[in-house]
PDB file of N, CA and C in Angstrom:
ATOM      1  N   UNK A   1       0.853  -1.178   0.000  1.00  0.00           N
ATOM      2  CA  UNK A   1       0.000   0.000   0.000  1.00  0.00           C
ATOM      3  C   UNK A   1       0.898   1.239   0.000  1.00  0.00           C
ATOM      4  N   UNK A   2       0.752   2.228  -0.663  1.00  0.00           N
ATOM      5  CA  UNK A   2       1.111   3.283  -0.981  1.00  0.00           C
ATOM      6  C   UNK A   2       1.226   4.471   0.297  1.00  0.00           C
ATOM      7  N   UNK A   3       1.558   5.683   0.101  1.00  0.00           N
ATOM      8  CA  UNK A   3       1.381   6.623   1.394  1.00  0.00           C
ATOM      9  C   UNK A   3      -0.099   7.211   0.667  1.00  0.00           C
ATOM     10  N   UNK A   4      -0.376   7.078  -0.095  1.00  0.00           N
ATOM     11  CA  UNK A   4      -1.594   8.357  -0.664  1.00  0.00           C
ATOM     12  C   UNK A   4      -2.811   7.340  -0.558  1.00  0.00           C
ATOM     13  N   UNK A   5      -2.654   6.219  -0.551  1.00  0.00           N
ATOM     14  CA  UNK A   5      -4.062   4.829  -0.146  1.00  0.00           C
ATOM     15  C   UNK A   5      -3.886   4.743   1.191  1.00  0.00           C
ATOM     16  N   UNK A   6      -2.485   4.674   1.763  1.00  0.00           N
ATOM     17  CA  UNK A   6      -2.696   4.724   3.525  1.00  0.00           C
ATOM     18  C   UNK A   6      -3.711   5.778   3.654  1.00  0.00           C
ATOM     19  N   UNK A   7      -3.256   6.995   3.701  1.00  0.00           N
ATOM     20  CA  UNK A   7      -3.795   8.271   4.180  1.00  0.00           C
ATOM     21  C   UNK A   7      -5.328   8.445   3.652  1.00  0.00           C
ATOM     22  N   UNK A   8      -5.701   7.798   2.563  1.00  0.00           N
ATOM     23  CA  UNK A   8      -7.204   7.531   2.432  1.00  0.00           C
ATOM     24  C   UNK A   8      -8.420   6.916   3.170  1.00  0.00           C
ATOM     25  N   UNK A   9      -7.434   5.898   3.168  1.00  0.00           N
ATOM     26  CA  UNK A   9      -7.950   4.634   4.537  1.00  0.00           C
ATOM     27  C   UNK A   9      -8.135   5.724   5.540  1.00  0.00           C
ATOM     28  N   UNK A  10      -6.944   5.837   5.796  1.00  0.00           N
ATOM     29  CA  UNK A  10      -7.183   6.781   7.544  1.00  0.00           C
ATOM     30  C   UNK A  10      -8.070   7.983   7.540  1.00  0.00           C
ATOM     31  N   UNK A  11      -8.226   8.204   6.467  1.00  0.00           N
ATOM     32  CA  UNK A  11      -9.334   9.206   6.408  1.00  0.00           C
ATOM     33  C   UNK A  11     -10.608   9.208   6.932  1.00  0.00           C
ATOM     34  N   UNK A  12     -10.942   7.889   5.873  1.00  0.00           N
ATOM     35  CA  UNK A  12     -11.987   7.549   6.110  1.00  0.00           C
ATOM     36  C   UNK A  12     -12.425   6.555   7.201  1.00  0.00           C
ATOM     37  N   UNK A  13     -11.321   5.886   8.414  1.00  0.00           N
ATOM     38  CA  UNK A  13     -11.523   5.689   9.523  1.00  0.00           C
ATOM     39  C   UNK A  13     -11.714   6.686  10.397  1.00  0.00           C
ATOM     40  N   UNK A  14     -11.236   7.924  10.375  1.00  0.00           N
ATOM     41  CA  UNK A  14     -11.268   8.884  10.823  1.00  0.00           C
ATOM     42  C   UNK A  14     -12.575   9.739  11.264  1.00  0.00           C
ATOM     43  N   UNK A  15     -13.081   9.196   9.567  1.00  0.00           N
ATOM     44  CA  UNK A  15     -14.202  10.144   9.487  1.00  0.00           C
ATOM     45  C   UNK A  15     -15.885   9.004   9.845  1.00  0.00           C
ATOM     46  N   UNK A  16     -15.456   7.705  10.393  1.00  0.00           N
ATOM     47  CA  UNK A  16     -16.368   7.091  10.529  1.00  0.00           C
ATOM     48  C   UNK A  16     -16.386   6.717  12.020  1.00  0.00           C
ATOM     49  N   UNK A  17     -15.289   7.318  12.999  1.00  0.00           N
ATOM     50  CA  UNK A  17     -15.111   7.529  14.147  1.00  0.00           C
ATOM     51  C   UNK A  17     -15.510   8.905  14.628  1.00  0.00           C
ATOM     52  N   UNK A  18     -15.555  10.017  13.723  1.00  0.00           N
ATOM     53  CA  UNK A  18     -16.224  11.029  14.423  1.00  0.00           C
ATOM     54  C   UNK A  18     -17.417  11.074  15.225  1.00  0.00           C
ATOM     55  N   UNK A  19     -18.631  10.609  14.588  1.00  0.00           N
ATOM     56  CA  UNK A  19     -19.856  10.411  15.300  1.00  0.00           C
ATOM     57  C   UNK A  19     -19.555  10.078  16.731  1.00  0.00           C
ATOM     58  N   UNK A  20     -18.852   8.855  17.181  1.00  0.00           N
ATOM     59  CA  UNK A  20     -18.374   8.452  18.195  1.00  0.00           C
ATOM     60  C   UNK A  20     -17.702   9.610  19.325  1.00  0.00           C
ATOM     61  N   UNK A  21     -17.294  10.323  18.436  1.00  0.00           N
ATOM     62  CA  UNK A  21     -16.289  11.698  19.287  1.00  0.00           C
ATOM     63  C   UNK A  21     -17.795  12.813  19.574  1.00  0.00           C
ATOM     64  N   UNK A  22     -18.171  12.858  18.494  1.00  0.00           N
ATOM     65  CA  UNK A  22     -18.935  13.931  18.965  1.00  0.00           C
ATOM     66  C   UNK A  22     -20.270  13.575  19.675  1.00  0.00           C
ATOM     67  N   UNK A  23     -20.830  12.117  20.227  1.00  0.00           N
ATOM     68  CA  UNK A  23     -21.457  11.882  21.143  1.00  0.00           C
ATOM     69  C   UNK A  23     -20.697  12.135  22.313  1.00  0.00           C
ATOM     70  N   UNK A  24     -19.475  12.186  22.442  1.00  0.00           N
ATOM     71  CA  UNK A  24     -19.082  11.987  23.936  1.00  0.00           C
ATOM     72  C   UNK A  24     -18.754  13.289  23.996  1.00  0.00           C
ATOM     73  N   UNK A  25     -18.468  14.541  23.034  1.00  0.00           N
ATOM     74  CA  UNK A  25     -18.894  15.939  23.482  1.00  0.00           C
ATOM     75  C   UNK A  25     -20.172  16.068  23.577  1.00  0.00           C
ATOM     76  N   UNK A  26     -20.825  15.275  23.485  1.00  0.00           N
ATOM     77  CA  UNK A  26     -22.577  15.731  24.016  1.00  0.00           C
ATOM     78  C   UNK A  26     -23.094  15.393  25.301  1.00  0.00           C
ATOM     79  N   UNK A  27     -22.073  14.129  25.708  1.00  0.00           N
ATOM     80  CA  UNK A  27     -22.413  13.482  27.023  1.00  0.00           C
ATOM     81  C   UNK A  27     -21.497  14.935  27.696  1.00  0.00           C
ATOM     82  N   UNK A  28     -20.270  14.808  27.729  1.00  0.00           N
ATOM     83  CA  UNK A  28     -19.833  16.105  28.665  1.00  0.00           C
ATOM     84  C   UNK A  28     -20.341  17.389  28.314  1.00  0.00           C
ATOM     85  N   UNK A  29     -20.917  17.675  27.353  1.00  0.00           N
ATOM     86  CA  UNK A  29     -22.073  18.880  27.214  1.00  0.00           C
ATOM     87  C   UNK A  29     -22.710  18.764  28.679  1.00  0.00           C
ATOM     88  N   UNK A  30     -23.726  17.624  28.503  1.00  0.00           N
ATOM     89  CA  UNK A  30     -24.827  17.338  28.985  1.00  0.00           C
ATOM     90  C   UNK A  30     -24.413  17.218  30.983  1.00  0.00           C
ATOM     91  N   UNK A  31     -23.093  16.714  31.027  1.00  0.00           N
ATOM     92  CA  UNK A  31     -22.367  16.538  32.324  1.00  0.00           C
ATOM     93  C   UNK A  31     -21.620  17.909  32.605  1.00  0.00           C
ATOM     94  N   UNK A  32     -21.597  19.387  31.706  1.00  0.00           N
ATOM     95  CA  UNK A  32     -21.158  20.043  32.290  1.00  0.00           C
ATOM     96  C   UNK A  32     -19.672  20.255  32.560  1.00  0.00           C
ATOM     97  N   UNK A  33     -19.291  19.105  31.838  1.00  0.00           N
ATOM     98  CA  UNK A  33     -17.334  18.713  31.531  1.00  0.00           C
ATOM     99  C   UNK A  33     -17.235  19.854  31.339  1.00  0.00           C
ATOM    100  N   UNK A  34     -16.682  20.756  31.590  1.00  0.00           N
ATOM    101  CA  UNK A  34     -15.935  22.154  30.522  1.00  0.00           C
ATOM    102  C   UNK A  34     -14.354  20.937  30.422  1.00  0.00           C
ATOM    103  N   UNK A  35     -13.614  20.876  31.056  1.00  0.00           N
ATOM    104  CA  UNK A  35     -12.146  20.275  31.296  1.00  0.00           C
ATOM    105  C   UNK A  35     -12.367  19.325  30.093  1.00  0.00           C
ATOM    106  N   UNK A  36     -12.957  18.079  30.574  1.00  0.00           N
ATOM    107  CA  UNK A  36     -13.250  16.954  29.172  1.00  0.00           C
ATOM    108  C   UNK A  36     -13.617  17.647  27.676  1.00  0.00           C
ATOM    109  N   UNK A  37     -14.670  19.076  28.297  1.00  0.00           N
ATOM    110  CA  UNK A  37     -14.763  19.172  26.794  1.00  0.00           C
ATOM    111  C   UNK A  37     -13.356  20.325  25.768  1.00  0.00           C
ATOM    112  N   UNK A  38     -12.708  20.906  26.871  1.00  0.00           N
ATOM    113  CA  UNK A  38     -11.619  21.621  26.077  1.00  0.00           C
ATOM    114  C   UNK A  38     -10.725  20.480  25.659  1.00  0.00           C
ATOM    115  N   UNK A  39     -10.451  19.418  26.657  1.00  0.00           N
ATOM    116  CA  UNK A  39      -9.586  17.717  26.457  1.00  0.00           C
ATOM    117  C   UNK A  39     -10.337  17.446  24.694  1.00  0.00           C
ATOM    118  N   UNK A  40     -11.195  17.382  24.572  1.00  0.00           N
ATOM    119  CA  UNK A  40     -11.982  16.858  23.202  1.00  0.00           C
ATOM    120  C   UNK A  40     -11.838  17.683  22.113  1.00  0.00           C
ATOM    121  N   UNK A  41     -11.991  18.702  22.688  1.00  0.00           N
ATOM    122  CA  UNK A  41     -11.423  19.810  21.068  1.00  0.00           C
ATOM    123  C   UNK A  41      -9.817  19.825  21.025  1.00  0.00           C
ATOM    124  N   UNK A  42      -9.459  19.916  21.548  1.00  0.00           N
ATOM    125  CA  UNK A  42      -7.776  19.687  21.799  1.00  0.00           C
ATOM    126  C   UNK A  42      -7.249  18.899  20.922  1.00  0.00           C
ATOM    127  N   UNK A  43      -8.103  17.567  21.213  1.00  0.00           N
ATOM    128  CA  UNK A  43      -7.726  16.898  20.615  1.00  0.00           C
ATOM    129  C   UNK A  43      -8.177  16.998  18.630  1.00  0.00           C
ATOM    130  N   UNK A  44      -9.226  17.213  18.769  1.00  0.00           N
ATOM    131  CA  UNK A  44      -9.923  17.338  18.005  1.00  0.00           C
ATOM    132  C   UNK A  44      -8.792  18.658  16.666  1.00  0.00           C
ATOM    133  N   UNK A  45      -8.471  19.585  17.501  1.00  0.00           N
ATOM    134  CA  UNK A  45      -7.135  20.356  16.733  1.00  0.00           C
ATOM    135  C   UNK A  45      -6.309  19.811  16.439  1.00  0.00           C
ATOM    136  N   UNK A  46      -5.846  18.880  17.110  1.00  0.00           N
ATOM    137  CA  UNK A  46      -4.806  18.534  16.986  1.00  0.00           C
ATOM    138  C   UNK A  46      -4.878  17.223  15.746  1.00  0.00           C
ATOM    139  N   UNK A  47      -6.022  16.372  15.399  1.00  0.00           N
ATOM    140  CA  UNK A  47      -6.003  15.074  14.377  1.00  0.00           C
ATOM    141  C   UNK A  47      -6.956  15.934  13.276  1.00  0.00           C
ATOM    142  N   UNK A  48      -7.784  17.062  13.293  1.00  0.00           N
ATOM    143  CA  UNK A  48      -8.348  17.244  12.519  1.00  0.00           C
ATOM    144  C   UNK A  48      -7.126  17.746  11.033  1.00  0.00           C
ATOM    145  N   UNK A  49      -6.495  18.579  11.243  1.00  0.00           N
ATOM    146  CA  UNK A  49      -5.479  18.549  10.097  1.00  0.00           C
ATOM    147  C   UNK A  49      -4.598  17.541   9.565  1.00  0.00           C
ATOM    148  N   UNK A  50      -4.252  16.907  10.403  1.00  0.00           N
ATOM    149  CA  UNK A  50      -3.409  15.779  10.325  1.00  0.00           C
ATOM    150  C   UNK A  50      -3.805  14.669   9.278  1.00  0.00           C
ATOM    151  N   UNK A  51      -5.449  14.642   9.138  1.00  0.00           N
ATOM    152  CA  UNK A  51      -6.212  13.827   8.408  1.00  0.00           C
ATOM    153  C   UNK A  51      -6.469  14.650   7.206  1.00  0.00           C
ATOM    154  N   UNK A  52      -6.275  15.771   7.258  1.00  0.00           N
ATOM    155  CA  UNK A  52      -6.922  16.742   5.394  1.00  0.00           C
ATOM    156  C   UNK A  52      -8.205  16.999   5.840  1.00  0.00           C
ATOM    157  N   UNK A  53      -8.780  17.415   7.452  1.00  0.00           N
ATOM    158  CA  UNK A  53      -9.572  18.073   7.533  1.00  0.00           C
ATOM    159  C   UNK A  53      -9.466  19.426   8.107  1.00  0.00           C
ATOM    160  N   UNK A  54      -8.918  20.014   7.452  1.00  0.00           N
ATOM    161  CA  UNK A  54      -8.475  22.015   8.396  1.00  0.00           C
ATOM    162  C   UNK A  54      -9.360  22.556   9.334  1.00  0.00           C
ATOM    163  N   UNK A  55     -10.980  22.190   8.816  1.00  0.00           N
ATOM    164  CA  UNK A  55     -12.083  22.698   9.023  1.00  0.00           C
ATOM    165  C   UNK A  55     -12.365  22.542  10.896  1.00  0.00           C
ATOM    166  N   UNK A  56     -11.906  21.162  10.828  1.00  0.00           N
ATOM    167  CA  UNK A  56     -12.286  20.430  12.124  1.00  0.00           C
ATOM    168  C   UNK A  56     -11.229  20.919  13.110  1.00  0.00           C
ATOM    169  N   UNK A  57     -10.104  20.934  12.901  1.00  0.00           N
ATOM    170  CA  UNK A  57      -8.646  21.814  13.496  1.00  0.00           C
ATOM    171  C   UNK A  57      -9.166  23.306  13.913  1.00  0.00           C
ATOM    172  N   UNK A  58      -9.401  24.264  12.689  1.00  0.00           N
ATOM    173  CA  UNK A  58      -9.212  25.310  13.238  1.00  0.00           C
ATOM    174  C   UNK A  58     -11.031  25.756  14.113  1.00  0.00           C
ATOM    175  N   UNK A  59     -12.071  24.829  13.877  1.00  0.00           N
ATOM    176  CA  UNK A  59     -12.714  24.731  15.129  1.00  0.00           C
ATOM    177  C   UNK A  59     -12.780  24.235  16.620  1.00  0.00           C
ATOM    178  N   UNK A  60     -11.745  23.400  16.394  1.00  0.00           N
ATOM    179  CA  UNK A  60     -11.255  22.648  17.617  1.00  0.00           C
ATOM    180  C   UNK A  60     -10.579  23.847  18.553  1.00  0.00           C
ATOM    181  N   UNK A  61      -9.259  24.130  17.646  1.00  0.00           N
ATOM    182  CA  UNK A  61      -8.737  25.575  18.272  1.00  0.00           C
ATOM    183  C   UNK A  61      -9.257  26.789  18.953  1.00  0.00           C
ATOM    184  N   UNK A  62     -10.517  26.835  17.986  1.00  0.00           N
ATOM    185  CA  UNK A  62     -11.350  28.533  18.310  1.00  0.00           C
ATOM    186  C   UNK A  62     -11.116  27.918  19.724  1.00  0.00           C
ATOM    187  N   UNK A  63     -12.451  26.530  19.669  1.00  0.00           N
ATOM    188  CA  UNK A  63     -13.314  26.354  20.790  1.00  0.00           C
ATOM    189  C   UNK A  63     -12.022  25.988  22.074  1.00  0.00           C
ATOM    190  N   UNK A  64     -11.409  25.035  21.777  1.00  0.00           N
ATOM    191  CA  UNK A  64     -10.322  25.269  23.240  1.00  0.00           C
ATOM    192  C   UNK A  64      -9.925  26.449  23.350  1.00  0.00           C
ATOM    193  N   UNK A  65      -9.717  27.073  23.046  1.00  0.00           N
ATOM    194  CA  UNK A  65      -9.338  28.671  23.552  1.00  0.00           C
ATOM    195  C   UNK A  65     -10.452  29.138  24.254  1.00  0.00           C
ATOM    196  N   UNK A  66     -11.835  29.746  23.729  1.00  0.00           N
ATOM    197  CA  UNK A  66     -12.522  29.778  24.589  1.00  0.00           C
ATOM    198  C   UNK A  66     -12.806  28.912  25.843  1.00  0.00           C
ATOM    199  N   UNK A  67     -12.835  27.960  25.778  1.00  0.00           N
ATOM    200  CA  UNK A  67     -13.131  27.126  26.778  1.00  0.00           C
ATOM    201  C   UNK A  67     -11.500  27.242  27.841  1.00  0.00           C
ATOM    202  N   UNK A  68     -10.864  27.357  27.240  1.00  0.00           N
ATOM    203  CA  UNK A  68      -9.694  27.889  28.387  1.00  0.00           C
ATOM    204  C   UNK A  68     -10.257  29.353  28.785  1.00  0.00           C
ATOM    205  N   UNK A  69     -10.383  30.280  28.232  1.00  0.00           N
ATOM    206  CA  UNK A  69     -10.229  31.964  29.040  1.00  0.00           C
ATOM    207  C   UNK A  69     -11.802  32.500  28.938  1.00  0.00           C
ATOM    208  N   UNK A  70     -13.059  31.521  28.937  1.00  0.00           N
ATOM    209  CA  UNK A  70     -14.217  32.094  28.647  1.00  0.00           C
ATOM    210  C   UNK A  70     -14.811  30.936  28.835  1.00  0.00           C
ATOM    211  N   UNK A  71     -14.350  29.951  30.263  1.00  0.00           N
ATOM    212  CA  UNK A  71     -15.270  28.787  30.002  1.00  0.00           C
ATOM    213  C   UNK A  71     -17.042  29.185  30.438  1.00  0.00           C
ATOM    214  N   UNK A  72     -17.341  29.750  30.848  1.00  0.00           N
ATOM    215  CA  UNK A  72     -18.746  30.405  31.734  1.00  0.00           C
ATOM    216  C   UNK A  72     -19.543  30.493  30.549  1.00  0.00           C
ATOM    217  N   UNK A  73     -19.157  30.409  29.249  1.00  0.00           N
ATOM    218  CA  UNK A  73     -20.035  30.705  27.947  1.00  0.00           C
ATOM    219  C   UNK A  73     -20.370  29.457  27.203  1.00  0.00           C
ATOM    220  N   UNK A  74     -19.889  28.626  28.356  1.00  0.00           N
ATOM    221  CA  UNK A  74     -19.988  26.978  27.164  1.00  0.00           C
ATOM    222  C   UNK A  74     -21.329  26.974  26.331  1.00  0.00           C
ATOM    223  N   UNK A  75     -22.508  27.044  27.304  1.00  0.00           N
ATOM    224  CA  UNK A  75     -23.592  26.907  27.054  1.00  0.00           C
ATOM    225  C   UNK A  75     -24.054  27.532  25.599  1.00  0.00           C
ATOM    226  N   UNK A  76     -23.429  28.852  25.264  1.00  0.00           N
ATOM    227  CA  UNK A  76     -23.510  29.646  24.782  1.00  0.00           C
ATOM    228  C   UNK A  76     -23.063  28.815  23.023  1.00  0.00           C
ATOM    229  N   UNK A  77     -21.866  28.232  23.110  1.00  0.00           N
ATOM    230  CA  UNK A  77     -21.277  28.005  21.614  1.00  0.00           C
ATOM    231  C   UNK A  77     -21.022  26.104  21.583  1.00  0.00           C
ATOM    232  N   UNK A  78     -21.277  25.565  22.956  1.00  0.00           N
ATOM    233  CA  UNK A  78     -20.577  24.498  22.989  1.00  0.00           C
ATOM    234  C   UNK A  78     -21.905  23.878  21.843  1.00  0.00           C
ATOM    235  N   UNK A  79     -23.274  24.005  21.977  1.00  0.00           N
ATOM    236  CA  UNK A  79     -24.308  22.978  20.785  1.00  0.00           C
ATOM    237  C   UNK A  79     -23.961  23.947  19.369  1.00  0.00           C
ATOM    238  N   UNK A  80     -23.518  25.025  19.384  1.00  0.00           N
ATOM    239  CA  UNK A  80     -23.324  25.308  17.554  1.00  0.00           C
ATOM    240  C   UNK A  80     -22.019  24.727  17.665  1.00  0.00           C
ATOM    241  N   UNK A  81     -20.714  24.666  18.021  1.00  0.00           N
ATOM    242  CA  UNK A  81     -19.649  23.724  17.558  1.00  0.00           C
ATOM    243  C   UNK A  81     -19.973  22.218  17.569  1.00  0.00           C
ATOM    244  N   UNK A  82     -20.750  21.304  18.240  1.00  0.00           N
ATOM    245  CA  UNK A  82     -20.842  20.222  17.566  1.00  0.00           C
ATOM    246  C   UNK A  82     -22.093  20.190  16.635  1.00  0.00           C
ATOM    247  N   UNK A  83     -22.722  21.205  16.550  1.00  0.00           N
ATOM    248  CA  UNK A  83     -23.526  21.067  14.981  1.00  0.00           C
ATOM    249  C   UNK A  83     -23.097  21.398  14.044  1.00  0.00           C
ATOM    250  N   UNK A  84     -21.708  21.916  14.467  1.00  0.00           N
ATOM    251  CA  UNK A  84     -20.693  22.324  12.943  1.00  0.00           C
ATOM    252  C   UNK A  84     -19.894  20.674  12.838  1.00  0.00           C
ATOM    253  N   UNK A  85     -19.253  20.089  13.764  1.00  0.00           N
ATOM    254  CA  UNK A  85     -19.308  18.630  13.919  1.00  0.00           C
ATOM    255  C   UNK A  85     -19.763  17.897  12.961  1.00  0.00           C
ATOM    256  N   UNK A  86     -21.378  18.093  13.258  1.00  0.00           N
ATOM    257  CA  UNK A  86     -22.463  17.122  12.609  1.00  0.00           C
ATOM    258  C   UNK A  86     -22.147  17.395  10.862  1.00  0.00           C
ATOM    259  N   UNK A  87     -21.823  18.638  10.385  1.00  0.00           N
ATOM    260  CA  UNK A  87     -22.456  19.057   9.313  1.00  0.00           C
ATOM    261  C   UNK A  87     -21.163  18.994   8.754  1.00  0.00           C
ATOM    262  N   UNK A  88     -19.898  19.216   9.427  1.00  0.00           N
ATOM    263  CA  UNK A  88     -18.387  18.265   8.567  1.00  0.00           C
ATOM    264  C   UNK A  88     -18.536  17.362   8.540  1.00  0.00           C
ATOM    265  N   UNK A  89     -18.954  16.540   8.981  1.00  0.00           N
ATOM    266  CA  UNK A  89     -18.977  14.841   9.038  1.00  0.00           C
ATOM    267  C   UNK A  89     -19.769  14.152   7.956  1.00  0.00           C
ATOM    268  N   UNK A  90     -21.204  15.217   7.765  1.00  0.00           N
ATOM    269  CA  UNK A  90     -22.050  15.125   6.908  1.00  0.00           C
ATOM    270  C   UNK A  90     -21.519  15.375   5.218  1.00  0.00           C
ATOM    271  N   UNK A  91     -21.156  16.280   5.455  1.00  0.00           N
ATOM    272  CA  UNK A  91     -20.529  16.701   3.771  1.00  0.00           C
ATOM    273  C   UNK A  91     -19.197  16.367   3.572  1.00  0.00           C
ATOM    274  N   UNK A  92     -18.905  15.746   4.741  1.00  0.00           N
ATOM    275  CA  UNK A  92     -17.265  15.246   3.832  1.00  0.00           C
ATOM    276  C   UNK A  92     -17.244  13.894   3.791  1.00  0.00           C
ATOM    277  N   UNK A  93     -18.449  12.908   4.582  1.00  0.00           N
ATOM    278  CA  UNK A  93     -18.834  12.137   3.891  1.00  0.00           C
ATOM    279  C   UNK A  93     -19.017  11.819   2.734  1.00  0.00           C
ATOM    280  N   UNK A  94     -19.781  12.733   1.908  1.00  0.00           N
ATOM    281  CA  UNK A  94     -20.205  13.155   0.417  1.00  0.00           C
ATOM    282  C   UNK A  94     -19.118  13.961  -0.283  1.00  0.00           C
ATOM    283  N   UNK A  95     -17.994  13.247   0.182  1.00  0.00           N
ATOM    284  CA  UNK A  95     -16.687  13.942  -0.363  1.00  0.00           C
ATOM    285  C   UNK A  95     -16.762  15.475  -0.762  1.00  0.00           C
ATOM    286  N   UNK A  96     -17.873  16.303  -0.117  1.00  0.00           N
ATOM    287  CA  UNK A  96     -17.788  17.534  -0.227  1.00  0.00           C
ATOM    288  C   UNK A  96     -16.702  18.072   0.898  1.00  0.00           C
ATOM    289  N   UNK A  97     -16.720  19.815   0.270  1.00  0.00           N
ATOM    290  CA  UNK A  97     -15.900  20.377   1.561  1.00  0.00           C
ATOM    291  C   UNK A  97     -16.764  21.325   2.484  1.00  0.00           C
ATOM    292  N   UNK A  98     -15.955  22.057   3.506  1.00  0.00           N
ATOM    293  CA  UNK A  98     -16.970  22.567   4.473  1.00  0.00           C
ATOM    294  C   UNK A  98     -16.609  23.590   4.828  1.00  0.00           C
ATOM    295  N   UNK A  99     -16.743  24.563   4.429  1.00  0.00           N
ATOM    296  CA  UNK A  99     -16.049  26.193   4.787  1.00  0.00           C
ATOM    297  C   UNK A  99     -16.773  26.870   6.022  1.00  0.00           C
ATOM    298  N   UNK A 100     -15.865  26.792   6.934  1.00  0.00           N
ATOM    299  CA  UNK A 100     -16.426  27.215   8.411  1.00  0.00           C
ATOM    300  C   UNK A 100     -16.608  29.096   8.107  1.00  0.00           C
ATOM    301  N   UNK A 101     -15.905  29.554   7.636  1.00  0.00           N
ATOM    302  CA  UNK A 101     -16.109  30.883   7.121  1.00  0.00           C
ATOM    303  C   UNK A 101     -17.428  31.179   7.044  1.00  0.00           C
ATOM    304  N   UNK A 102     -18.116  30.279   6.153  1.00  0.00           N
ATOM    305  CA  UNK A 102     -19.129  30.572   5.529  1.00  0.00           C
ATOM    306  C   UNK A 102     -20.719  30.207   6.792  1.00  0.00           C
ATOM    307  N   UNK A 103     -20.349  29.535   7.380  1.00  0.00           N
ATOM    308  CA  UNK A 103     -20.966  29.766   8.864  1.00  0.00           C
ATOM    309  C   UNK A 103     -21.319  30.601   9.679  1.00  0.00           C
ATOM    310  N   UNK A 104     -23.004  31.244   9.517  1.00  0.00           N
ATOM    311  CA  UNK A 104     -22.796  32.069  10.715  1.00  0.00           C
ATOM    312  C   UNK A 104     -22.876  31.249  12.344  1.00  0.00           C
ATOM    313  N   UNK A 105     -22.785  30.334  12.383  1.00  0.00           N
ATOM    314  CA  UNK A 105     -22.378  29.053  14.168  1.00  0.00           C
ATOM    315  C   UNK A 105     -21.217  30.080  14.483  1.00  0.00           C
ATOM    316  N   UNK A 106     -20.502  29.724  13.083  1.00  0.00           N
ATOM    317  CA  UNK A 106     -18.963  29.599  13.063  1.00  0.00           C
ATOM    318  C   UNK A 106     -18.681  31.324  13.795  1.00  0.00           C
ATOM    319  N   UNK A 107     -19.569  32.075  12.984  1.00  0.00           N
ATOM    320  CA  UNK A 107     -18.883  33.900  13.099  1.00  0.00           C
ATOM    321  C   UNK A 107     -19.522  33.779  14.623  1.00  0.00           C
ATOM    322  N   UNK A 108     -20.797  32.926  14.848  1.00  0.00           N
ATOM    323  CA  UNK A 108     -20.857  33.674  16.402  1.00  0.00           C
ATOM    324  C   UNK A 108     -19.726  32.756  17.661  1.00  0.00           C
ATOM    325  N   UNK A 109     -19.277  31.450  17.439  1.00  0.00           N
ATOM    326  CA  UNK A 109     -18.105  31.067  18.483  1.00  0.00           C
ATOM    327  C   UNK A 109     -17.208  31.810  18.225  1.00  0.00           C
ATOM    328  N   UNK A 110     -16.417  32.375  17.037  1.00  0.00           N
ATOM    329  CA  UNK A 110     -15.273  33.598  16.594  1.00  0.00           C
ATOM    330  C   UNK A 110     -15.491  34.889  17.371  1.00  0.00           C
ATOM    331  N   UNK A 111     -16.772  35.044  17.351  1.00  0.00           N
ATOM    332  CA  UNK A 111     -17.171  36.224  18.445  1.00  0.00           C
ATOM    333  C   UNK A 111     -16.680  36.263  19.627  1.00  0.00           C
ATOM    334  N   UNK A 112     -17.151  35.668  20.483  1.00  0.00           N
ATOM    335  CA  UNK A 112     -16.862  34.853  21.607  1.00  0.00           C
ATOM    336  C   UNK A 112     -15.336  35.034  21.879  1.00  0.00           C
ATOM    337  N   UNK A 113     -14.440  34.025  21.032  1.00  0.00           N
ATOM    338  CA  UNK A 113     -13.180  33.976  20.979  1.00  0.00           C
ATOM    339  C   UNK A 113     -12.078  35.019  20.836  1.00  0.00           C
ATOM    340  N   UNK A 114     -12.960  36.302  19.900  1.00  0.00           N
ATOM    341  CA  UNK A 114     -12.126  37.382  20.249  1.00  0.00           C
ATOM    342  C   UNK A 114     -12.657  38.712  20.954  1.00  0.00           C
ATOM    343  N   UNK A 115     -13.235  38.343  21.691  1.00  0.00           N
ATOM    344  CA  UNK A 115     -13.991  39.475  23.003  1.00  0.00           C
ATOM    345  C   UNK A 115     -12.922  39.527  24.108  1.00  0.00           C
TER     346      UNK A 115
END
């Protein structure tokens, strides 16, 4: 196997393990995790590029940042970042792409992040 069929594969393990990730930011939603849930975007920055998804990285980032110096607002952005989640997962399934730009979820956690 090649490096460009590896990295496909892993893609698409990647991307059939998300669902899995973003239930368990819903359970620590739902539990009030702020810690678990900055632990989950963290991570989430950190494999989302790594895989050829930018989208998922530089939301991971916003949101741990806030959630480090603005955790009191979870409530506020933590259900539009995993419905941005839902809706990468959704269209890059369908080998589409997903321009967080083009998000207003996206412009109001960016808000947030630079207040």
């Amino acid at each position: 196997m090649n490096f460009d069929d590896m990295m496909k594969e892993l893609r698409v393990e990647y991307l059939q393990a998300l669902p899995a990730k973003v239930d368990q930011l819903e359970q620590s939603l739902d539990r009030e995790d702020i810690e678990l849930l900055r632990e989950d975007f963290h991570k989430l920055k950190g494999t989302g590029k790594t895989y050829g998804f930018p989208e998922i990285s530089e939301l991971g980032e916003v949101v741990e940042r806030i959630l480090i110096h603005r955790p009191q607002f979870f409530e506020q952005f933590i259900p539009e970042a995993i419905g941005l989640l839902k809706d990468i997962h959704r269209e890059r399934l369908a080998s589409r792409s997903f321009d967080l730009h083009q998000d207003s979820r996206f412009d109001k956690i960016k808000k947030l992040h630079n207040n």
